[in-house]
N, C-alpha and C. Protein backbone atom coordinates (compact mmCIF):
# COMPACT_ATOMS: atom_id res chain seq x y z
N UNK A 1 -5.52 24.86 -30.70
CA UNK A 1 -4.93 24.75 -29.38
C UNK A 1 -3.78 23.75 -29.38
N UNK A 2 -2.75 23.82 -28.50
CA UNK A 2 -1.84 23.12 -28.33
C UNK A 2 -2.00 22.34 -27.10
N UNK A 3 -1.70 20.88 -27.55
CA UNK A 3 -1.46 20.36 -26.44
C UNK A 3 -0.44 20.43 -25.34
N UNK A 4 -0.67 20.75 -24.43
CA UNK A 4 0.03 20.41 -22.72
C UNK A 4 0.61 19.29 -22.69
N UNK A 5 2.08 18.95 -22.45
CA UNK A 5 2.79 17.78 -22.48
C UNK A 5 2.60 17.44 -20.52
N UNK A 6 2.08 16.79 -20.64
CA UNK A 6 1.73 15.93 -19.16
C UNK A 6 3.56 15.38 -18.93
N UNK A 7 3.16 15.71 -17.11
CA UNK A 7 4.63 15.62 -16.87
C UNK A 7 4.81 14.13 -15.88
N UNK A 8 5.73 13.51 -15.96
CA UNK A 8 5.97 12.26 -15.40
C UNK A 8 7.06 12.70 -14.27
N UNK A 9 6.48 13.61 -13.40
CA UNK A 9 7.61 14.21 -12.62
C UNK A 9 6.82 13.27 -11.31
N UNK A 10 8.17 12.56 -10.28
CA UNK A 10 7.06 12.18 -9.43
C UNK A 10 8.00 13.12 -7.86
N UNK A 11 6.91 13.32 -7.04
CA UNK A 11 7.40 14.10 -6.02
C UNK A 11 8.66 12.88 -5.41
N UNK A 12 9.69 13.64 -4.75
CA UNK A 12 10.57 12.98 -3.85
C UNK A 12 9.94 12.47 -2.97
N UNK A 13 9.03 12.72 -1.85
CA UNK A 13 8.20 12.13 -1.07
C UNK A 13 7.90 10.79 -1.58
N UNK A 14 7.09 10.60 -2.50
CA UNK A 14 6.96 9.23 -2.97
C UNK A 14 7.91 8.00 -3.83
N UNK A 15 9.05 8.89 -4.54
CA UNK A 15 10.02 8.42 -4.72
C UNK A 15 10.65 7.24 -3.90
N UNK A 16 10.61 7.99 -2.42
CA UNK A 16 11.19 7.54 -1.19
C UNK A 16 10.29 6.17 -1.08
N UNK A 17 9.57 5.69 -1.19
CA UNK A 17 8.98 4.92 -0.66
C UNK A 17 9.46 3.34 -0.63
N UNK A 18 10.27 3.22 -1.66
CA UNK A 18 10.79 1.56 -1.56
C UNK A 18 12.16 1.98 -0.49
N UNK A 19 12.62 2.75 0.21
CA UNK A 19 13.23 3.00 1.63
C UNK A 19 12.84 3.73 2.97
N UNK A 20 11.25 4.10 2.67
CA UNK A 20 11.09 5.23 3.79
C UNK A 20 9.64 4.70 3.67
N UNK A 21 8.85 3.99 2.87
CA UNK A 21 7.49 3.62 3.56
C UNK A 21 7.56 2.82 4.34
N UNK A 22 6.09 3.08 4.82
CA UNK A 22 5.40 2.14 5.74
C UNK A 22 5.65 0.71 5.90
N UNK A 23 5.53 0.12 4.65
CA UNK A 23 5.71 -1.29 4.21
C UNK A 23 7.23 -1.77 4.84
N UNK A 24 7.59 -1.04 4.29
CA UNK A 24 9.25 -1.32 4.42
C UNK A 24 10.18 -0.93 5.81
N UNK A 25 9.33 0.07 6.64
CA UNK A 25 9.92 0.43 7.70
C UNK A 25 9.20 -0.57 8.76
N UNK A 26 8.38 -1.04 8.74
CA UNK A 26 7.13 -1.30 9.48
C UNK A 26 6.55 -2.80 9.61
N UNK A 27 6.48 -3.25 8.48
CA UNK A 27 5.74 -4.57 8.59
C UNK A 27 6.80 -5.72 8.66
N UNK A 28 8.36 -6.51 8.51
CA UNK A 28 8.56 -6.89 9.27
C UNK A 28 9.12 -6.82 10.89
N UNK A 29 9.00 -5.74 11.78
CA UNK A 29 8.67 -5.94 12.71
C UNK A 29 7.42 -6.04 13.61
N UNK A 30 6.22 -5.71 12.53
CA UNK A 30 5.29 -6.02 12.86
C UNK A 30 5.05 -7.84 12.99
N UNK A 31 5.74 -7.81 11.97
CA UNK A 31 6.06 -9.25 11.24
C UNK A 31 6.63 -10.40 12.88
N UNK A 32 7.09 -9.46 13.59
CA UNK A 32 7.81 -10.31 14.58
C UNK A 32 7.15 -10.57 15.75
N UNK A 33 6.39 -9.85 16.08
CA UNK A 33 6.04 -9.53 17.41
C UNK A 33 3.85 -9.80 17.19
N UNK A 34 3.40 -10.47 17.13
CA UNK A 34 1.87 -11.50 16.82
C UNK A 34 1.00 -9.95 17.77
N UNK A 35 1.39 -9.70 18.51
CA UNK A 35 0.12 -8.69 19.74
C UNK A 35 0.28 -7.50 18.53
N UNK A 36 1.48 -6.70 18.56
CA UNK A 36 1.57 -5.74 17.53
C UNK A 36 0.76 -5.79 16.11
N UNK A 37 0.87 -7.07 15.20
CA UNK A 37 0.57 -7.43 14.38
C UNK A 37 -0.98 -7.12 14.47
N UNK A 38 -1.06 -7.52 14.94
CA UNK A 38 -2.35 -7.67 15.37
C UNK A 38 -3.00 -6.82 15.47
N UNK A 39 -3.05 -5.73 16.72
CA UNK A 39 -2.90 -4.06 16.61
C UNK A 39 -3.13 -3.40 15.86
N UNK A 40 -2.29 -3.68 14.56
CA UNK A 40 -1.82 -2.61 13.47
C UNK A 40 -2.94 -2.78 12.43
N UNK A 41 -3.36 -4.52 12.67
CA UNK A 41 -3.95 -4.96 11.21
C UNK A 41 -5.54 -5.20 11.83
N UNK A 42 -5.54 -5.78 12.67
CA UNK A 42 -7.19 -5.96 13.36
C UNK A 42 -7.06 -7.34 12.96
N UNK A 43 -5.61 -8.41 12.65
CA UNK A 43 -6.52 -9.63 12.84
C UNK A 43 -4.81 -10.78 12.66
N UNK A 44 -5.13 -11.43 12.67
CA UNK A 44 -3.21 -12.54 13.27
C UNK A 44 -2.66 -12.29 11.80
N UNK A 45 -1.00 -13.10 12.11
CA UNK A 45 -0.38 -13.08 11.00
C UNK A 45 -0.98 -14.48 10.11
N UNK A 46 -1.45 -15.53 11.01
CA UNK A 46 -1.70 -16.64 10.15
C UNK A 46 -3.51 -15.72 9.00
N UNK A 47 -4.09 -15.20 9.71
CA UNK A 47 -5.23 -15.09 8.84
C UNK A 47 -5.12 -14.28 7.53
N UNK A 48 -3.68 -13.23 7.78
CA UNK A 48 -3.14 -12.06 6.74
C UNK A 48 -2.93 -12.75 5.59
N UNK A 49 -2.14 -14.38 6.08
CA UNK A 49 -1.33 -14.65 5.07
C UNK A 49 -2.34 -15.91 4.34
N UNK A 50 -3.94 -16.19 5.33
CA UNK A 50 -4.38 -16.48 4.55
C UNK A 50 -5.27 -15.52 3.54
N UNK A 51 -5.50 -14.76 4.04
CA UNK A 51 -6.05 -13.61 2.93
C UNK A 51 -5.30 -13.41 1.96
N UNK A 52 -4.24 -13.21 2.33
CA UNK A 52 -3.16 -12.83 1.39
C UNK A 52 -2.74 -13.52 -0.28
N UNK A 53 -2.86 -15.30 0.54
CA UNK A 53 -2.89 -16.33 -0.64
C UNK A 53 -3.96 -16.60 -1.51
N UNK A 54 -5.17 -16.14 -1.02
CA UNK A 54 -6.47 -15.93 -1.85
C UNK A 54 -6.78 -14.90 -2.40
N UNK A 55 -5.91 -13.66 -2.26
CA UNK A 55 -5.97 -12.86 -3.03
C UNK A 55 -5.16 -12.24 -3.97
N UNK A 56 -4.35 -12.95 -3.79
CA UNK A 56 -2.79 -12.50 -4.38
C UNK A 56 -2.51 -12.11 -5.71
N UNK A 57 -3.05 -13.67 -6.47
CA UNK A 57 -3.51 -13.38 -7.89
C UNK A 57 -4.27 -11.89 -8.50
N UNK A 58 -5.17 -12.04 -7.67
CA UNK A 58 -6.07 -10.58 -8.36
C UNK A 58 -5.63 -9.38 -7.98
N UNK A 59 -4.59 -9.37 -7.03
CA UNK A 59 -3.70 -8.16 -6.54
C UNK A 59 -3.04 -7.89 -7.37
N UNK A 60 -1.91 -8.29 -8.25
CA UNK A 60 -0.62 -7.98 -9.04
C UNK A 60 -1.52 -6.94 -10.29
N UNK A 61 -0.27 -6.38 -10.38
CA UNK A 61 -0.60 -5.02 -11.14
C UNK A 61 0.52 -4.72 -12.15
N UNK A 62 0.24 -5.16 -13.19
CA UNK A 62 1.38 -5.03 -14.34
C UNK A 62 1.70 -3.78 -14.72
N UNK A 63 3.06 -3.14 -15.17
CA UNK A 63 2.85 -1.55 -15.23
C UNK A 63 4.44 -1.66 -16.13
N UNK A 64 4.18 -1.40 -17.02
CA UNK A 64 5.51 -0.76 -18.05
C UNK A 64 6.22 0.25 -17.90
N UNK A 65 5.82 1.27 -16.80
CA UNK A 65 6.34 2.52 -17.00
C UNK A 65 7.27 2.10 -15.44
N UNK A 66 6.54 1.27 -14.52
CA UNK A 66 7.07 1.95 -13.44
C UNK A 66 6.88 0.44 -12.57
N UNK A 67 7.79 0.40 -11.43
CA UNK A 67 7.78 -1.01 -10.31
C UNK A 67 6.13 -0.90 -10.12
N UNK A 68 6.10 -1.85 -9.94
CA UNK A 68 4.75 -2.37 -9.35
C UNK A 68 4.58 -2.61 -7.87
N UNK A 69 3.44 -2.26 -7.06
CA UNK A 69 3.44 -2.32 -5.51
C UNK A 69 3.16 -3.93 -5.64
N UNK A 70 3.54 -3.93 -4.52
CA UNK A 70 3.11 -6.13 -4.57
C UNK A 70 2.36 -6.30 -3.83
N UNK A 71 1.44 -7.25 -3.92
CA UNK A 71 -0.14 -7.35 -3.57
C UNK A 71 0.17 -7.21 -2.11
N UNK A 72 1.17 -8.00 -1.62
CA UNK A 72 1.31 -7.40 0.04
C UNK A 72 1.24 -6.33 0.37
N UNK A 73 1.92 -5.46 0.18
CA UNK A 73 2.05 -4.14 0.29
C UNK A 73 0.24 -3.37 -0.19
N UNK A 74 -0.34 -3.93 -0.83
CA UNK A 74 -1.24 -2.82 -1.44
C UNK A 74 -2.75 -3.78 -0.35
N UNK A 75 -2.44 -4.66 0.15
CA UNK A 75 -3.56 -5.47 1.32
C UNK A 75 -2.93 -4.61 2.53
N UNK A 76 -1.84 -4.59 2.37
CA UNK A 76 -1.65 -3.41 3.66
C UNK A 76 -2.19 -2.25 3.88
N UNK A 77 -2.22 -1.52 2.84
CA UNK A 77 -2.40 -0.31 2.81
C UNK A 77 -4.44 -0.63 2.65
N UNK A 78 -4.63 -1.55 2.09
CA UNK A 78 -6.38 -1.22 2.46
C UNK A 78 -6.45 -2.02 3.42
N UNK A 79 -5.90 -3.30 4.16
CA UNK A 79 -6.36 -3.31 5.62
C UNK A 79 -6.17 -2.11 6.59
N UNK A 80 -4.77 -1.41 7.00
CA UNK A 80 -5.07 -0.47 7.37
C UNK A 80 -5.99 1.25 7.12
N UNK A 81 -6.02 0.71 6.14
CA UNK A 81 -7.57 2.09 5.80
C UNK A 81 -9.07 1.88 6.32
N UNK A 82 -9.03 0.04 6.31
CA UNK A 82 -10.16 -0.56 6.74
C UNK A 82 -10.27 -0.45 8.03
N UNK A 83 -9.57 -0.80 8.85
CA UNK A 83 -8.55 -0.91 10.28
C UNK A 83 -8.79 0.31 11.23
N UNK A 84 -8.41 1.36 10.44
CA UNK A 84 -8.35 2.84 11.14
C UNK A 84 -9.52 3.86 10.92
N UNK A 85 -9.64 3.57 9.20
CA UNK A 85 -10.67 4.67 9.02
C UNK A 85 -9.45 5.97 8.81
N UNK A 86 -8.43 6.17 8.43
CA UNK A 86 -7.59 6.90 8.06
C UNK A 86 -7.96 7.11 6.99
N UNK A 87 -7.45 8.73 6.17
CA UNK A 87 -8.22 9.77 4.91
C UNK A 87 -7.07 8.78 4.06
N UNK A 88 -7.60 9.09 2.77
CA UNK A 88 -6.12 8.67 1.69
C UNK A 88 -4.93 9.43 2.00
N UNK A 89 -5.07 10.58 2.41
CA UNK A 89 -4.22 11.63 2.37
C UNK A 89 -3.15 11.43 3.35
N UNK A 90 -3.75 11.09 4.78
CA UNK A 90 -3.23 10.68 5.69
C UNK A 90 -2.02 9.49 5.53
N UNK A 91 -2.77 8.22 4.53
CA UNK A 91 -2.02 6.78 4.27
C UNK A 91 -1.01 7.08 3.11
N UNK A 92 -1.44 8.95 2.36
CA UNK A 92 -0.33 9.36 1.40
C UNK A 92 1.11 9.59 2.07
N UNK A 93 1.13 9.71 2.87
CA UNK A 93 1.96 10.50 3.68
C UNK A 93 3.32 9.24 4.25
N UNK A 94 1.78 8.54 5.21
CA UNK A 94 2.89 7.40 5.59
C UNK A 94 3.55 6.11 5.16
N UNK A 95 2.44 5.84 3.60
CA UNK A 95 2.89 4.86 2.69
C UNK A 95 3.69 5.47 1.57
N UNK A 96 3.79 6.80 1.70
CA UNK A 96 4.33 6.88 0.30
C UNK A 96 4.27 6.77 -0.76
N UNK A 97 2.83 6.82 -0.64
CA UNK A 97 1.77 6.37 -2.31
C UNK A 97 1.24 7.95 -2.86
N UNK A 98 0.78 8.48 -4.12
CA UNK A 98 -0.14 9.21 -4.45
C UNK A 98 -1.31 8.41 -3.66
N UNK A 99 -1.89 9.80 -3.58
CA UNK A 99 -3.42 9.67 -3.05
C UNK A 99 -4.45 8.84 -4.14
N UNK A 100 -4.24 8.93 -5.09
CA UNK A 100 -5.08 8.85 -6.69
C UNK A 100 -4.54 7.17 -6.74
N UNK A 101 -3.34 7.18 -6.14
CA UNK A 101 -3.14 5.56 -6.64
C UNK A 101 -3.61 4.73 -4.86
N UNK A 102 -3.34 5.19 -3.84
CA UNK A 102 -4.57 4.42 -2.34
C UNK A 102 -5.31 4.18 -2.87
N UNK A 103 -6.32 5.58 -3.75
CA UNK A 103 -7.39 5.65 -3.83
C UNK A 103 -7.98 4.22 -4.75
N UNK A 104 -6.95 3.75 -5.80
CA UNK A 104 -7.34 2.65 -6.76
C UNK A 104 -7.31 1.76 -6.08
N UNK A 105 -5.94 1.14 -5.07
CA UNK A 105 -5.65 0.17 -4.64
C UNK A 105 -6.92 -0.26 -3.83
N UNK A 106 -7.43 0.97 -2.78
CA UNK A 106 -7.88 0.41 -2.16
C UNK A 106 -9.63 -0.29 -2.83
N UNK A 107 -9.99 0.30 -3.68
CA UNK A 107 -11.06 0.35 -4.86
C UNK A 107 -10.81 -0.82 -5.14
N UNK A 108 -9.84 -1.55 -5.70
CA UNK A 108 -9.85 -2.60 -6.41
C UNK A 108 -9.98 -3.54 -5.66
N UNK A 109 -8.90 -3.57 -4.51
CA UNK A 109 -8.92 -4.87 -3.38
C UNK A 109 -10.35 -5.09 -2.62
N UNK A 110 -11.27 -3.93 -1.84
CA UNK A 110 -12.49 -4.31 -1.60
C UNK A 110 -13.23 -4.75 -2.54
């Protein structure tokens, strides 16, 4: 049998995402406004950013092939999964992530 050369094709949809996600469209004006913030995440900006600093370290994700999401961005995406109860599929869409990679982020961070 011959091997199948696995393809490193990534959809445009997710491509888009360091100009058209969530993160980037979204969280600093969430960033501005404390009631919104709040809203979005289920809890203040001071407690995010203390979560944030205690977890930060074990967030980063080294990757040779490709940018790395930054632990902000990937506490976003599992507070709001935590938050809503939204499918991966759903947070595929509006973060701009594969489903397969939510699915890790959010795995690893809980």
């Amino acid at each position: 049998k011959k091997k199948q050369r696995r393809r490193l094709h990534v959809h445009p949809l997710i491509e888009q995402r360091a100009v058209a996600g969530e993160f980037v469209t979204l969280y600093g004006s969430l960033r501005a406004d404390e009631t919104k913030f709040f809203n979005y995440f289920r809890m203040s900006t001071r407690s995010f950013d203390e979560l944030l600093s205690k977890t930060k370290n074990k967030l980063v994700y080294c990757s040779l092939r490709r940018l790395p999401i930054p632990p902000i961005e990937r506490l976003m995406v599992t507070l709001r999964f935590l938050a809503t109860g939204r499918t991966f599929t759903d947070l595929h869409y509006s973060f701009r992530m594969g489903i397969a990679t939510i699915s890790k982020i959010v795995n690893e961070v809980c």
